[in-house]
Protein backbone atom coordinates (compact mmCIF):
# COMPACT_ATOMS: atom_id res chain seq x y z
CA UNK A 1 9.56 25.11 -3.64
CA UNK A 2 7.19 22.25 -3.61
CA UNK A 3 7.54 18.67 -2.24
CA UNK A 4 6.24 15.49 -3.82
CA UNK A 5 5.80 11.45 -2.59
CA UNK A 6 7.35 9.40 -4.96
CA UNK A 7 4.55 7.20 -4.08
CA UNK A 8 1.44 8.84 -4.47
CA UNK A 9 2.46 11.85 -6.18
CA UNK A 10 0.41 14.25 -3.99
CA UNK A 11 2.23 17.71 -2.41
CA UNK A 12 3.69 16.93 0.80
CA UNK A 13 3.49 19.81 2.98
CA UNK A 14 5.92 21.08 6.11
CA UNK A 15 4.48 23.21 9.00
CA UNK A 16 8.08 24.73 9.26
CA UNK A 17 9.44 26.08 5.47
CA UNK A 18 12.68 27.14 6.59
CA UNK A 19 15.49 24.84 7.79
CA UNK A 20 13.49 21.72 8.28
CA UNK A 21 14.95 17.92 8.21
CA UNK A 22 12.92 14.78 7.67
CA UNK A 23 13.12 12.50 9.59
CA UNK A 24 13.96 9.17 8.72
CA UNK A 25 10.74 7.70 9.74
CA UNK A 26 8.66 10.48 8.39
CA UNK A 27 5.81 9.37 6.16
CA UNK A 28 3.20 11.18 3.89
CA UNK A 29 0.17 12.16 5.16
CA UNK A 30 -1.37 10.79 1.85
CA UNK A 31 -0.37 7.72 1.72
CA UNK A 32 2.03 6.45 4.63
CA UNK A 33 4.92 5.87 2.85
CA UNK A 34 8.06 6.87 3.86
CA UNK A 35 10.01 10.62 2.91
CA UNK A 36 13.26 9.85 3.75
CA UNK A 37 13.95 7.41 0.85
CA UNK A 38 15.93 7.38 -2.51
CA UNK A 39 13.32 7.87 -4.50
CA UNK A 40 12.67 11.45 -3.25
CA UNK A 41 16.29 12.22 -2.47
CA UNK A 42 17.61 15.39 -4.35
CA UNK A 43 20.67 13.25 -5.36
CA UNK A 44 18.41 9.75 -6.35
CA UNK A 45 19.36 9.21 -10.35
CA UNK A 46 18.52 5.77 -11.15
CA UNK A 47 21.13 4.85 -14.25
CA UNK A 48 23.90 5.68 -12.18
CA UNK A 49 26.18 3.90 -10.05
CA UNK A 50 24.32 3.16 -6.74
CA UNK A 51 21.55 5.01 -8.56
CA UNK A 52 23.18 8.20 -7.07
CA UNK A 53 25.19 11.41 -7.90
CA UNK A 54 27.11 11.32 -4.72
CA UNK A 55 29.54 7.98 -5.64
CA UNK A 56 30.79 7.57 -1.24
CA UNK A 57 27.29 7.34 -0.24
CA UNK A 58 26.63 3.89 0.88
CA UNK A 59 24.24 1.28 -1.11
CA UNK A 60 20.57 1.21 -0.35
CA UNK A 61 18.71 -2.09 -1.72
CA UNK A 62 15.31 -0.80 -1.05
CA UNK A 63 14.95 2.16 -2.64
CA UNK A 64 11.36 3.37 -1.17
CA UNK A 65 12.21 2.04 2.66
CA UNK A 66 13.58 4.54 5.45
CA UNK A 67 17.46 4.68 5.20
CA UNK A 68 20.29 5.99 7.22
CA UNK A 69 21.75 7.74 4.46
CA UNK A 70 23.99 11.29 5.54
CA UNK A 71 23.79 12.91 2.24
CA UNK A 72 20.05 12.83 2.02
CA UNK A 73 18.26 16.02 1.06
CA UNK A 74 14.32 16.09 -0.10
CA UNK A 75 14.09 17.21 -3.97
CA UNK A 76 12.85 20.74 -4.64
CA UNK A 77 10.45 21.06 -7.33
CA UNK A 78 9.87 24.84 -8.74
CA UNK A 79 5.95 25.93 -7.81
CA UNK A 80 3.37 24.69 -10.69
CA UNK A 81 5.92 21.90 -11.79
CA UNK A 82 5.27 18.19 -10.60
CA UNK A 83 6.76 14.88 -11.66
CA UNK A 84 4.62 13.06 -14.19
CA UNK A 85 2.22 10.29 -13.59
CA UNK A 86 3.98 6.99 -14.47
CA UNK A 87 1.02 4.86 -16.32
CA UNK A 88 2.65 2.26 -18.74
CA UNK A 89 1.38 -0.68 -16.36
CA UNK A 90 -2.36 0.74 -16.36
CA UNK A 91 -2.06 1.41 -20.20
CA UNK A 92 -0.92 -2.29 -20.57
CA UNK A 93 -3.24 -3.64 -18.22
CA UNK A 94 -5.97 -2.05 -20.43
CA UNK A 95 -3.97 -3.25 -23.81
CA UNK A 96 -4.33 -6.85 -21.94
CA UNK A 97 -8.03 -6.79 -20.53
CA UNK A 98 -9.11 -5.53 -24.12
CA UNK A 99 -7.37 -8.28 -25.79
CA UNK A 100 -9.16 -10.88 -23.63
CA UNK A 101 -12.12 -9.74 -23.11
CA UNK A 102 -14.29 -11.90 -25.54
CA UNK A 103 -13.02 -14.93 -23.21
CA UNK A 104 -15.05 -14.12 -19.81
């Protein structure tokens, strides 16, 4: 199973495979940010209530900050698969910067 950053996207590798925790102030090697967060939390679903699957676990504000939370576990994603690139702000940035362009 592979490991992603919700920031950065890149693989986040662990020197020990096999019954390893992150820590809550763990951070990519990439890109600093923190591991233990929602956003790469096997149980984040953002539509939900508390943007969660697990309805006791306690609400988190910051979604990409270090959290206390007990029923965090890192999402597994099967070997060759990794989450998609999200680029609507660069594609509208570039709808915007054409549209203007004749004005600089």
């Amino acid at each position: 199973m592979a490991h992603y950053c919700f920031k950065c996207l890149n693989e986040i590798e662990f020197i020990v495979n096999v019954g390893f925790k992150v820590g809550r102030l763990d951070t990519c090697v990439h890109c600093s940010a923190y591991i233990h967060v929602c956003k790469t939390c096997r149980y984040f679903d953002e539509g939900r209530h508390n943007d969660c699957e697990i309805p006791e676990a306690d609400f988190i504000r910051d979604r990409e900050e270090a959290n206390f939370c007990n029923f965090y576990q890192i999402k597994d994603w099967p070997e060759g698969e990794a989450p998609e690139t999200d680029d609507t702000v660069d594609k509208a940035k570039a709808k915007l910067d054409n549209m203007f362009k004749n004005l600089k």
